[in-house]
Structures are given as structure tokens and as C-alpha cells.
Protein backbone atom coordinates (compact mmCIF):
# COMPACT_ATOMS: atom_id res chain seq x y z
CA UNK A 1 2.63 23.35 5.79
CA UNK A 2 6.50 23.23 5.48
CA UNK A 3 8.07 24.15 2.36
CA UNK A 4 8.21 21.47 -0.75
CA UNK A 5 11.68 19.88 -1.17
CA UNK A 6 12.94 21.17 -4.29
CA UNK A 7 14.20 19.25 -7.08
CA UNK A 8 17.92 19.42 -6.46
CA UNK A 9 16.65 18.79 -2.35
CA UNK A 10 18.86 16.03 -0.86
CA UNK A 11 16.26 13.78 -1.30
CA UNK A 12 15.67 14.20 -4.90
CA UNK A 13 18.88 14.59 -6.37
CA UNK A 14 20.51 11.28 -6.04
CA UNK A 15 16.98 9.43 -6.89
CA UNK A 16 17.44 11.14 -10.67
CA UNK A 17 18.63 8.67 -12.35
CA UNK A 18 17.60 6.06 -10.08
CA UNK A 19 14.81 5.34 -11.73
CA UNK A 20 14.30 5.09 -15.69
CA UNK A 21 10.38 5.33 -15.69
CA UNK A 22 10.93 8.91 -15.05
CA UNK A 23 12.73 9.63 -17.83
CA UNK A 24 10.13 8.13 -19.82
CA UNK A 25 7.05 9.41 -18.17
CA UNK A 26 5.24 12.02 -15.54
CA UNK A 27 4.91 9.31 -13.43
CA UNK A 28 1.93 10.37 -11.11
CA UNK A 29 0.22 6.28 -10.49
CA UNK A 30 1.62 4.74 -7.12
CA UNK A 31 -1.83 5.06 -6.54
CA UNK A 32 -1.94 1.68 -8.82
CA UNK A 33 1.91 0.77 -8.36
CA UNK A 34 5.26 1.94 -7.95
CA UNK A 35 8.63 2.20 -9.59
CA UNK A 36 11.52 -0.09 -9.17
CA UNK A 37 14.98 1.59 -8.82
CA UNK A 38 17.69 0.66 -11.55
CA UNK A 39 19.48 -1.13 -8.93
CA UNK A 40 16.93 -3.69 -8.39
CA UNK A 41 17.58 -5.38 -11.77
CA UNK A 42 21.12 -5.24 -11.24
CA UNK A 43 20.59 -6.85 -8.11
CA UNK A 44 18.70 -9.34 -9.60
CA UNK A 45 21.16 -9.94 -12.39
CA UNK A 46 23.92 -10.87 -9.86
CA UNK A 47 21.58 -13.32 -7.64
CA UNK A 48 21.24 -15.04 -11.20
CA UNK A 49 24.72 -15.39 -12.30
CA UNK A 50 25.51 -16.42 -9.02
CA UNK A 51 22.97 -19.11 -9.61
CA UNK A 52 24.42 -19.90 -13.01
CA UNK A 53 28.17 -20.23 -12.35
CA UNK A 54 27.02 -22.93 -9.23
CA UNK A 55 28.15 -20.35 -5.98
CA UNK A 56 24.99 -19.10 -4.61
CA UNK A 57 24.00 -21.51 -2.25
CA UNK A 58 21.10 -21.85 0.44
CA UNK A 59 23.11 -19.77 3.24
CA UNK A 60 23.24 -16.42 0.72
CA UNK A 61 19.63 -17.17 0.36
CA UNK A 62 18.56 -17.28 3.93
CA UNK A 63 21.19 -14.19 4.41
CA UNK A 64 18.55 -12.42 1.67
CA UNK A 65 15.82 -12.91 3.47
CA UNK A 66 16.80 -12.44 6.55
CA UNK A 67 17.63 -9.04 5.03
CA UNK A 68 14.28 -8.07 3.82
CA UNK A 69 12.74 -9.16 7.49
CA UNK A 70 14.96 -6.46 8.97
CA UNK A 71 14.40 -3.86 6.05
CA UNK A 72 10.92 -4.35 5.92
CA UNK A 73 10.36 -4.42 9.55
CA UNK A 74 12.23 -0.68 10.16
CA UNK A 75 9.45 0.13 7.67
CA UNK A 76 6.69 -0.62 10.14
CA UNK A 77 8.60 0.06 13.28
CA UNK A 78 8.63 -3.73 14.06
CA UNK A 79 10.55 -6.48 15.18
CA UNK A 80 12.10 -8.96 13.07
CA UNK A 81 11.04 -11.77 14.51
CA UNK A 82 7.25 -10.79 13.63
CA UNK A 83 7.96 -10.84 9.68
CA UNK A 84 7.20 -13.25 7.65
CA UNK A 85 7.75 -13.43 3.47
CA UNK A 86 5.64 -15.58 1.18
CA UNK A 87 5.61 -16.80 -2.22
CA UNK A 88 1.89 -15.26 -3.04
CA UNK A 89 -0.66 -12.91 -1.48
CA UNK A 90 -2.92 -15.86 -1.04
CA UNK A 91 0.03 -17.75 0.86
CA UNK A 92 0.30 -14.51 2.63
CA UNK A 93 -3.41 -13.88 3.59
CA UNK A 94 -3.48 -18.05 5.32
CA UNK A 95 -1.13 -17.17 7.46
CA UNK A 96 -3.56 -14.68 9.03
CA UNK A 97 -6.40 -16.74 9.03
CA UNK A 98 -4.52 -19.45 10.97
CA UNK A 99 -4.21 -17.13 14.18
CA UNK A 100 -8.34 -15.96 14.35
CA UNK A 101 -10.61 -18.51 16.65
CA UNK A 102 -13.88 -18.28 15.06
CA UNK A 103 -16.62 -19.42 17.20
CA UNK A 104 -20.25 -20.22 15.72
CA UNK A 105 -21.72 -16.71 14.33
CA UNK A 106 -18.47 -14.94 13.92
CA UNK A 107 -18.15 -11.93 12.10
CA UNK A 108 -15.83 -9.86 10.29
CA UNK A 109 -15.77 -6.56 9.08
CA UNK A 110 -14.21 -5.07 5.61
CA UNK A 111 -15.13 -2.12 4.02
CA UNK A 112 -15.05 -3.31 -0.04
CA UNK A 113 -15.73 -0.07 -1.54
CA UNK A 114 -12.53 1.21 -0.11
CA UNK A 115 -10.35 -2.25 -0.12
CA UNK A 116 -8.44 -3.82 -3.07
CA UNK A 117 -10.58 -6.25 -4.68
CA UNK A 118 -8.35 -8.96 -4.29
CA UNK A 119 -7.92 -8.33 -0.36
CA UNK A 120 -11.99 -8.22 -0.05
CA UNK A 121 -12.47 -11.17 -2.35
CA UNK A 122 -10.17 -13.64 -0.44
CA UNK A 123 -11.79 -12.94 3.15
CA UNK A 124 -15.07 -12.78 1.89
CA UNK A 125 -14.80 -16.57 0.33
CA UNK A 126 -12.55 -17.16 3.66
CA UNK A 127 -15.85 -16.48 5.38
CA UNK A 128 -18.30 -18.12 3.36
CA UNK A 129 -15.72 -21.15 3.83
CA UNK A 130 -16.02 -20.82 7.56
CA UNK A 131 -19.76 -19.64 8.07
CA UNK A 132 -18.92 -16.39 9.10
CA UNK A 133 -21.01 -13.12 8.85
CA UNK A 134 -19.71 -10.46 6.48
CA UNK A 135 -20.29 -6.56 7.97
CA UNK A 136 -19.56 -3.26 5.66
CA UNK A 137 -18.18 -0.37 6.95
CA UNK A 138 -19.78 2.57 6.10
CA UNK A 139 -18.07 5.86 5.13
CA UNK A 140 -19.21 9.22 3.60
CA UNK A 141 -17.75 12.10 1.79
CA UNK A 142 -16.69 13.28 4.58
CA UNK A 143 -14.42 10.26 5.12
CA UNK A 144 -14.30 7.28 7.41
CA UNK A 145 -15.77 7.79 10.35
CA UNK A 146 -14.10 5.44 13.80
CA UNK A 147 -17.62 5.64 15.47
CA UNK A 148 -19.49 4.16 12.84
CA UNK A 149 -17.19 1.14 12.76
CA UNK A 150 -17.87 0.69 16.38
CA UNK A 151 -21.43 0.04 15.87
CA UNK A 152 -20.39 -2.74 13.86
CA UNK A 153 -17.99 -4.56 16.51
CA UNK A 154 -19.76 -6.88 19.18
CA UNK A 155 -18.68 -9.88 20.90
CA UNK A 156 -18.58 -12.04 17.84
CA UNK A 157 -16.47 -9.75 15.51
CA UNK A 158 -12.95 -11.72 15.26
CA UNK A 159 -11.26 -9.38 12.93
CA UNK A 160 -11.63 -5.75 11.31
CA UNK A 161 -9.35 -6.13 8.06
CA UNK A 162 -9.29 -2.86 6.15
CA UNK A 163 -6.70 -0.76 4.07
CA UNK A 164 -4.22 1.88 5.42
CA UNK A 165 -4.97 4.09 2.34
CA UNK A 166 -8.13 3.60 0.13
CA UNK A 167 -7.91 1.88 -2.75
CA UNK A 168 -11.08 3.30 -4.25
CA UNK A 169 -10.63 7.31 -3.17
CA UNK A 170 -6.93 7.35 -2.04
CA UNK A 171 -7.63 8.61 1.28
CA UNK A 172 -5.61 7.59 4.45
CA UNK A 173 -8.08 5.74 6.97
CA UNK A 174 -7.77 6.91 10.49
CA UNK A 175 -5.15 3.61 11.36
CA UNK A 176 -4.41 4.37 14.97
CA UNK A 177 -8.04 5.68 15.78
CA UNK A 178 -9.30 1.92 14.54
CA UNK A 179 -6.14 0.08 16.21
CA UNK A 180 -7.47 1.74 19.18
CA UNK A 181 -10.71 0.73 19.27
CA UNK A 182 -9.87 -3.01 18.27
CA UNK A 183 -7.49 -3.23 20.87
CA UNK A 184 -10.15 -1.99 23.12
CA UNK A 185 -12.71 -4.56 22.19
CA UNK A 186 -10.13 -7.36 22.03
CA UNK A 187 -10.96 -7.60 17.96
CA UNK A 188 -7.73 -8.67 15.27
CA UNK A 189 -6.86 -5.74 13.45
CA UNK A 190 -5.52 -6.30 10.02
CA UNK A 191 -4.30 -3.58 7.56
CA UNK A 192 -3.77 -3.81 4.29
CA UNK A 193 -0.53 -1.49 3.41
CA UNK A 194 0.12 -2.46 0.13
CA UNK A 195 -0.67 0.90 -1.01
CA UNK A 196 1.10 2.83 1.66
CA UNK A 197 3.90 1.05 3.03
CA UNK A 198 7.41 2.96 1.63
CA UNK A 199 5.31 6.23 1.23
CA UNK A 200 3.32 6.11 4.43
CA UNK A 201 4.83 6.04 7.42
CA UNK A 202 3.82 2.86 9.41
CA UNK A 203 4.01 2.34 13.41
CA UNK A 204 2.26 -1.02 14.06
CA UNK A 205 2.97 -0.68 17.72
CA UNK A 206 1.32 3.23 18.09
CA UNK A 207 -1.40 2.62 15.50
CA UNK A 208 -2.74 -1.09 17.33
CA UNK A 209 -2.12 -2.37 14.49
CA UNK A 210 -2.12 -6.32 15.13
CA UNK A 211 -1.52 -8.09 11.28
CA UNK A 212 0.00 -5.93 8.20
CA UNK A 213 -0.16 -7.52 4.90
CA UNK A 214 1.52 -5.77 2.05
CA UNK A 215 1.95 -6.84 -1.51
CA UNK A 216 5.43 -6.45 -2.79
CA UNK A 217 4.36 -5.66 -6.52
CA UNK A 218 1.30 -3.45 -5.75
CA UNK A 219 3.58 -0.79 -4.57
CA UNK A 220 7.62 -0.65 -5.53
CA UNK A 221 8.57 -2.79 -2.55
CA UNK A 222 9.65 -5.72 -4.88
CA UNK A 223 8.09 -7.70 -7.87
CA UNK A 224 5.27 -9.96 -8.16
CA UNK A 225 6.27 -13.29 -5.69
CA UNK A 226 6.58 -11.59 -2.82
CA UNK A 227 4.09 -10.89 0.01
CA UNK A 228 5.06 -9.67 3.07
CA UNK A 229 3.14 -10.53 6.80
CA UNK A 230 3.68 -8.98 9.87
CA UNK A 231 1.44 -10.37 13.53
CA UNK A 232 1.76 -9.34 16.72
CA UNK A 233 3.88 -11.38 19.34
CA UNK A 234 0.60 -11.54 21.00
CA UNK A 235 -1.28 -13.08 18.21
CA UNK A 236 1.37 -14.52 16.71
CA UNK A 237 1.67 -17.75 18.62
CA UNK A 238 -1.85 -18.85 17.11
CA UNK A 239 -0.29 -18.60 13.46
CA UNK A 240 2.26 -20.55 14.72
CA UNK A 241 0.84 -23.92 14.14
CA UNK A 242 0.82 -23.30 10.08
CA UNK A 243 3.93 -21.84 9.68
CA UNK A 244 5.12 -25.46 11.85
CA UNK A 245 2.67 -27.50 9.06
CA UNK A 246 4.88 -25.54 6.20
CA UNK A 247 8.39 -26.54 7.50
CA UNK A 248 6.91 -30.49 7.60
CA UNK A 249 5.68 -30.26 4.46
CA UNK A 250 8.64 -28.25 2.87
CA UNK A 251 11.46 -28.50 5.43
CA UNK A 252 11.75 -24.93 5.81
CA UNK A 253 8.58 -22.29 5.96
CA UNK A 254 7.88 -21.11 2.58
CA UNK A 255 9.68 -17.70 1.24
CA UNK A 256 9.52 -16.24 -2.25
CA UNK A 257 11.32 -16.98 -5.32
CA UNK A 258 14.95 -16.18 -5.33
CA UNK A 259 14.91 -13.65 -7.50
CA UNK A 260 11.66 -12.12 -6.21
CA UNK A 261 13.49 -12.25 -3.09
CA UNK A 262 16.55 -10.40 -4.31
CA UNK A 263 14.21 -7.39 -6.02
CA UNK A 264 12.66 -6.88 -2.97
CA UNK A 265 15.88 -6.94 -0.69
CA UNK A 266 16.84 -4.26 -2.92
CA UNK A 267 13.71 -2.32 -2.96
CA UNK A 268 13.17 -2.39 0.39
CA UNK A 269 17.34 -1.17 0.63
CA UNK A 270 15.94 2.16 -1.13
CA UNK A 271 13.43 2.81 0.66
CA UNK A 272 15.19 2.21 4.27
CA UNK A 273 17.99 4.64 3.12
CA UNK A 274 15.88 7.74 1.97
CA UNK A 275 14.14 7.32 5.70
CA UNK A 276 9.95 7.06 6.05
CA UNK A 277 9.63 10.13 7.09
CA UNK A 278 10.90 11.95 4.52
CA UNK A 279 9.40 10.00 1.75
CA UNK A 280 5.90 10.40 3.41
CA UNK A 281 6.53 14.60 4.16
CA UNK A 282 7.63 14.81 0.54
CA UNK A 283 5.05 12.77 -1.69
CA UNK A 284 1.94 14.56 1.28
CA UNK A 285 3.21 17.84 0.19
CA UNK A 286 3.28 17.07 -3.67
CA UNK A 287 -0.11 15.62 -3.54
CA UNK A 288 -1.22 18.80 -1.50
CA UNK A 289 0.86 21.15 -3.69
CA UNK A 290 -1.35 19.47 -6.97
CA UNK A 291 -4.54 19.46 -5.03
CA UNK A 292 -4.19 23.19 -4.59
CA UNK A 293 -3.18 23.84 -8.04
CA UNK A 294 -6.26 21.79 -9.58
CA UNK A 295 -8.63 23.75 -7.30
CA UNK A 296 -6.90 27.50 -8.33
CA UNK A 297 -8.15 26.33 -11.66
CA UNK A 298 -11.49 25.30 -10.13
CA UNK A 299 -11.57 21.89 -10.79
CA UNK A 300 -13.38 19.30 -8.43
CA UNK A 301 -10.97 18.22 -5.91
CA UNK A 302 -12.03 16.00 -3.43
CA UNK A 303 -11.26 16.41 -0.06
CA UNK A 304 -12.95 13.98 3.12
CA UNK A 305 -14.00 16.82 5.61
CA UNK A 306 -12.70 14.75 8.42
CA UNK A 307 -8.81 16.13 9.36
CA UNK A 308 -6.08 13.80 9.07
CA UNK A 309 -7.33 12.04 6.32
CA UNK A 310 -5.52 13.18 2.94
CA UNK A 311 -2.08 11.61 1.90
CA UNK A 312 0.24 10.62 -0.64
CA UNK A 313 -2.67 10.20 -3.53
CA UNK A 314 -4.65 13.36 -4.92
CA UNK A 315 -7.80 12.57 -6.33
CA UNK A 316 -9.94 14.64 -8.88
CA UNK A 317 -13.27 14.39 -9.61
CA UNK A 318 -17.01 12.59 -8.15
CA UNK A 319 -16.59 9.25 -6.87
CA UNK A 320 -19.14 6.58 -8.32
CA UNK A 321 -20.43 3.61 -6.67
CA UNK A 322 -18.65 0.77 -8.55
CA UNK A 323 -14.61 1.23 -8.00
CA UNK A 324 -14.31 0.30 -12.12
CA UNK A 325 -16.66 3.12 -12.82
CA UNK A 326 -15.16 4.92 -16.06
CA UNK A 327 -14.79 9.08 -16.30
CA UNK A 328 -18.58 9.99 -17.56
CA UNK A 329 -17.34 13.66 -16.37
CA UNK A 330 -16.93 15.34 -20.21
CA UNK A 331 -14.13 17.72 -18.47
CA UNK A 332 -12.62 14.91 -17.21
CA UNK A 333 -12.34 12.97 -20.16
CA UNK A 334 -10.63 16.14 -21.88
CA UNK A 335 -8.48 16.50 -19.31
CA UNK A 336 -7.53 12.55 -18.84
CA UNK A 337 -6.99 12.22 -22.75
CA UNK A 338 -4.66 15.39 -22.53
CA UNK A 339 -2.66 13.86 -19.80
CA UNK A 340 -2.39 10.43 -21.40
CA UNK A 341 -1.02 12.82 -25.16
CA UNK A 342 1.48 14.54 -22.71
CA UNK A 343 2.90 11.00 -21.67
CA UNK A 344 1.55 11.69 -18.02
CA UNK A 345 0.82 8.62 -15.84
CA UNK A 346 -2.31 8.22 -13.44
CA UNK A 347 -5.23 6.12 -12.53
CA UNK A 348 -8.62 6.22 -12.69
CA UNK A 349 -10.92 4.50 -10.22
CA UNK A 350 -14.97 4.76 -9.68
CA UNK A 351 -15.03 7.75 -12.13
CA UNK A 352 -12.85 9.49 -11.04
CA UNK A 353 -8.33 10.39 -11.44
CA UNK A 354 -6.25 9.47 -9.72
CA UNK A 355 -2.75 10.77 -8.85
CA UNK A 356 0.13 9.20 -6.42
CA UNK A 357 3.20 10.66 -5.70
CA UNK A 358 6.28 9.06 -4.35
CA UNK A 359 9.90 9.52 -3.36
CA UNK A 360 10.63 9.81 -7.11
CA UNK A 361 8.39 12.24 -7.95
CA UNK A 362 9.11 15.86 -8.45
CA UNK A 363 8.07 19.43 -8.17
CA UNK A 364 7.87 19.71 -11.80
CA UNK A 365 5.58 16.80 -12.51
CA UNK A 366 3.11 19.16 -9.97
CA UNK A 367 3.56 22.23 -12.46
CA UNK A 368 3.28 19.84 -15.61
CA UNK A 369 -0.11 18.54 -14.60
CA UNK A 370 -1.37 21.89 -13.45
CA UNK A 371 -0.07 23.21 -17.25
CA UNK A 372 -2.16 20.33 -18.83
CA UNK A 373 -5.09 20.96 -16.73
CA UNK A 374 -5.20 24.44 -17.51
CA UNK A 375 -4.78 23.73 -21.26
CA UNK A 376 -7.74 21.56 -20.89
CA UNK A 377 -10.07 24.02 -19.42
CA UNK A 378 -9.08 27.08 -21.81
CA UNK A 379 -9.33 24.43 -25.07
């Protein structure tokens, strides 16, 4: 594994006062959301006195989100053209339903126990709306395994929605191994990246990946308003026919609030200028760096057996069925309450800790965990 950027790397040193959370907190949770930069409220603060004094008009508005179309799509190594912004994950989540052709006993498949509830909740009632069969992918300890998800495919599966990182164990899902089959079996893929896009690095084109959805809020990419969609040119066209019921309705397809708009332009601005690839090799190697720490210390780090799987999030602990599961493990609960008194933040889902790491994050927040987990066990 390379070496870990330090904290005076080039990366890190002009993000230190970028953003004030840090200076507040150990701020270890873009496994449940991310920071905004400074600079997106003072965006945001000049988008509304612009409004006030009567000299932002609808031009500077389409200019924004025109903006955040181009930023977001250099995220995902897309075009342009294939972006779309909403006012609402719900508005979001239509669009994509508009471009499948379900036939009589259709089927999807999700995989709840590893999706946000919201994103499994909306296409399950999408397909008790339409009469369509609900199928669970299965996965292990060991991971998520492709051929398993096969089984599940036949000729009336119309879509295979499921997350780019788990929600429930903070895994990454094998993307481009499950594009790949899809594409084989002529099945829509959908991933959910609002959990990974800005710390992941995203190739819709090499991973077959046919619909993204991503959630501005859920993960530092803008505030709550905002929804981002991107569909294939190939599958696009079928969408096509709601985004023309939209402009009737509206006279111009629905986009976020203005000011939603103008935190995400600004967001996305940050992200696009520190370069994917960096911010992914940096928060992997902090999440690896604490994972190795924990275990030194002989704590119960999970790890899926299959390669290619661990990412940005480092997770601690036995997973439990139910994803709001509390910590029952008495070590745990010692260690999470001594975390939470050293003003560290993390998450906990189905029992067990979570920790995300993103461009923000430091070496030192690594070491200061490790110090409170070592406290904990020597208590």
C-alpha cells in the first residue's frame, strides 16, 4: 500500500481551514454524511443578496446549473448531457422509473440489508404500485458475491438497483463486476452513490453502470434539495417522455432550489479541484491505516474475505440483522461512550461503529481514535 499523505501533504494543507467541523470535532461519520466547505455558505450568501438587491436573474440560474451538470458529471466520468438535478430524491428516483418497461411478472432486485432505507422503501412501494416481484440479494461475511446475484436475474428482471458502498457494513460492492453482468443480460443497472460519490471514484462507462442516483445532502455534495440523476444515452431516451411532461407542466424541467443549487455548485467545485483520485487513495488509506490500528489492539475488525471490497468506511464490531440494531457489545459501548467524551464523530449501524473518512480527514484523527481505543481496553 502506498504511503499515507501526511498532514501538511498537498492535499491536506489547503483543506485546513476549509472546513469548520474539524475544528470542532474528530470528524470520522461520512459514513452517515459529509462536511460542507466554508465556501459553500459564502456562496450561498452571494446567490441571496443577489436575489435581494433584484440582479440575479433566470440566465445566472441556468448558468448554476449548468455548472453542477458539468462538475458533477467529471465526478462520474460522464457526459453532461446525461445529468439531470432535481428538487427531491423522490423527484429524482421518477425519473428512473419512467425509462424501465415492465411487462406482466417483472421483477426487480435490491439488496435492503445493505441499501439506504429510503432508496429500498421507494422501489419497493414503486413495485407494489406496479405489480412487480421484489428479489433480495444475498451476501455473507465474506461480502457480496456477483454469482449469487446472477441466480436472481432471468428474463423478467427489469432492473438491479443497489448501492455503490453499503449502507449497513460500509463495504464497496463489486460495481463493475454487477454492471457487467447486467449489461450482459440486458437488465437496468442502477447505483445508488450517495454514499460514495466525491470519495469513491466513479466510472459509469467502465463499471456498466446504466442510472446513478446520488443524494446531495447524504454525502457533502450539497444540502438537502438537491438530487442528482445520471442515465445512459441508451436508456435515456425512455425517461425522456417525463422530463417532456415536466417542462409542460412547469415550462422548464424541474431543478432544485436556488440556493440548494448554489451549495451544491460549490460543493461539487471542491471536490472537482482536489481530483477523485486522490480523495479516494487518501480517505482508502486512512480507513486502512485505522483498521490496522484497531486490530494491533485486537479489536473486532471486520473485513469481507472477498478482495476489492473495503473502502473509504472502517467498520468495528459484529453486524446484526436489523441495520438500527444498537451496540449490545459491552466493549463496544465503552469504547463508543469514550469516543463520543473525546468529541469524536462516528456512526453506528446494525450493532456495530462505524467510521468514514474523507478528503478532510487527517492522519491524526487515525492516531486519536487508536489512543481512545486503547484507553478503552486498558480502563
Amino acid at each position: 500500500m502506498p504511503a499515507l499523505m501526511s498532514d501538511d501533504s498537498l492535499l491536506i494543507r489547503p483543506l485546513s481551514d476549509l472546513f469548520p467541523a474539524t475544528s470542532r470535532w474528530i470528524y470520522i461519520d461520512a459514513a452517515s454524511s459529509g462536511l460542507l466547505p466554508e465556501t459553500v455558505r459564502e456562496r450561498v450568501a452571494t446567490v441571496l443578496e443577489a436575489q435581494l438587491l433584484a440582479s440575479f436573474g433566470e440566465n445566472h440560474a441556468l448558468s448554476m446549473l449548468q455548472s453542477c451538470r458539468e462538475f458533477f458529471a467529471r465526478l462520474i466520468r460522464a457526459s453532461a448531457a446525461d445529468v439531470r438535478l432535481f428538487p427531491s430524491s423522490v423527484e429524482a428516483l421518477h425519473a428512473v422509473t419512467a425509462g424501465l418497461s415492465p411487462k406482466p411478472r417483472s421483477n426487480i432486485v435490491l439488496c435492503s440489508r445493505l441499501s439506504r432505507p429510503s432508496f429500498t422503501e421507494f422501489w419497493r412501494r414503486h413495485a407494489q404500485r406496479n405489480d412487480l416481484e421484489v428479489r433480495e440479494a444475498v451476501f455473507d461475511q465474506g461480502g457480496f458475491p456477483v454469482e449469487q446475484l446472477g441466480k436472481l436475474i432471468d428474463a423478467g428482471t427489469v432492473m438491479v438497483a443497489l448501492p455503490v458502498v453499503s449502507h449497513a457494513r460500509g463495504w464497496r460492492l463489486p460495481v463493475a463486476e454487477i454492471g457487467s453482468l447486467c449489461r450482459a443480460r440486458d437488465v437496468f443497472f442502477l447505483a445508488d452513490g450517495s454514499a460514495s460519490v466525491g470519495i469513491i471514484r466513479t466510472d459509469v462507462v467502465q463499471d456498466g453502470i446504466d442510472g446513478l442516483f446520488v443524494a446531495a445532502g447524504s454525502n457533502a455534495l450539497g444540502i438537502q434539495g438537491a438530487a442528482f440523476v445520471f442515465i445512459d444515452e441508451v436508456w435515456g431516451g425512455r425517461a425522456a417522455p417525463f422530463l417532456r411532461r415536466r417542462l409542460a407542466c412547469d415550462s422548464r424541467p424541474e431543478t432544485p432550489h436556488l440556493l440548494s443549487l448554489a451549495a451544491a455548485q460549490e460543493a461539487l467545485r471542491v471536490c472537482d479541484g482536489c481530483g477523485a483520485a486522490d480523495v479516494e487513495r487518501h480517505a482508502v488509506e486512512l480507513a486502512e491505516q485505522l483498521r490496522k490500528s484497531l486490530e494491533e489492539l485486537g479489536m473486532p475488525v471486520e473485513r469481507p474475505r472477498l478482495k476489492g471490497q473495503l473502502g473509504h468506511v472502517a467498520t468495528v464490531g459484529l453486524a446484526e440483522a436489523e441495520v438500527d440494531a444498537p451496540l449490545r457489545d459491552p466493549g463496544l459501548r465503552k469504547f463508543a461512550e469514550q469516543l463520543t467524551a473525546g468529541r469524536v464523530r462516528y456512526t453506528v449501524r446494525g450493532g456495530q461503529l462505524q467510521f468514514g473518512f474523507h478528503l478532510y480527514n487527517r492522519l491524526r484523527d487515525v492516531m486519536d481514535v487508536r489512543r481512545i481505543a486503547a484507553q478503552s481496553l486498558s480502563a
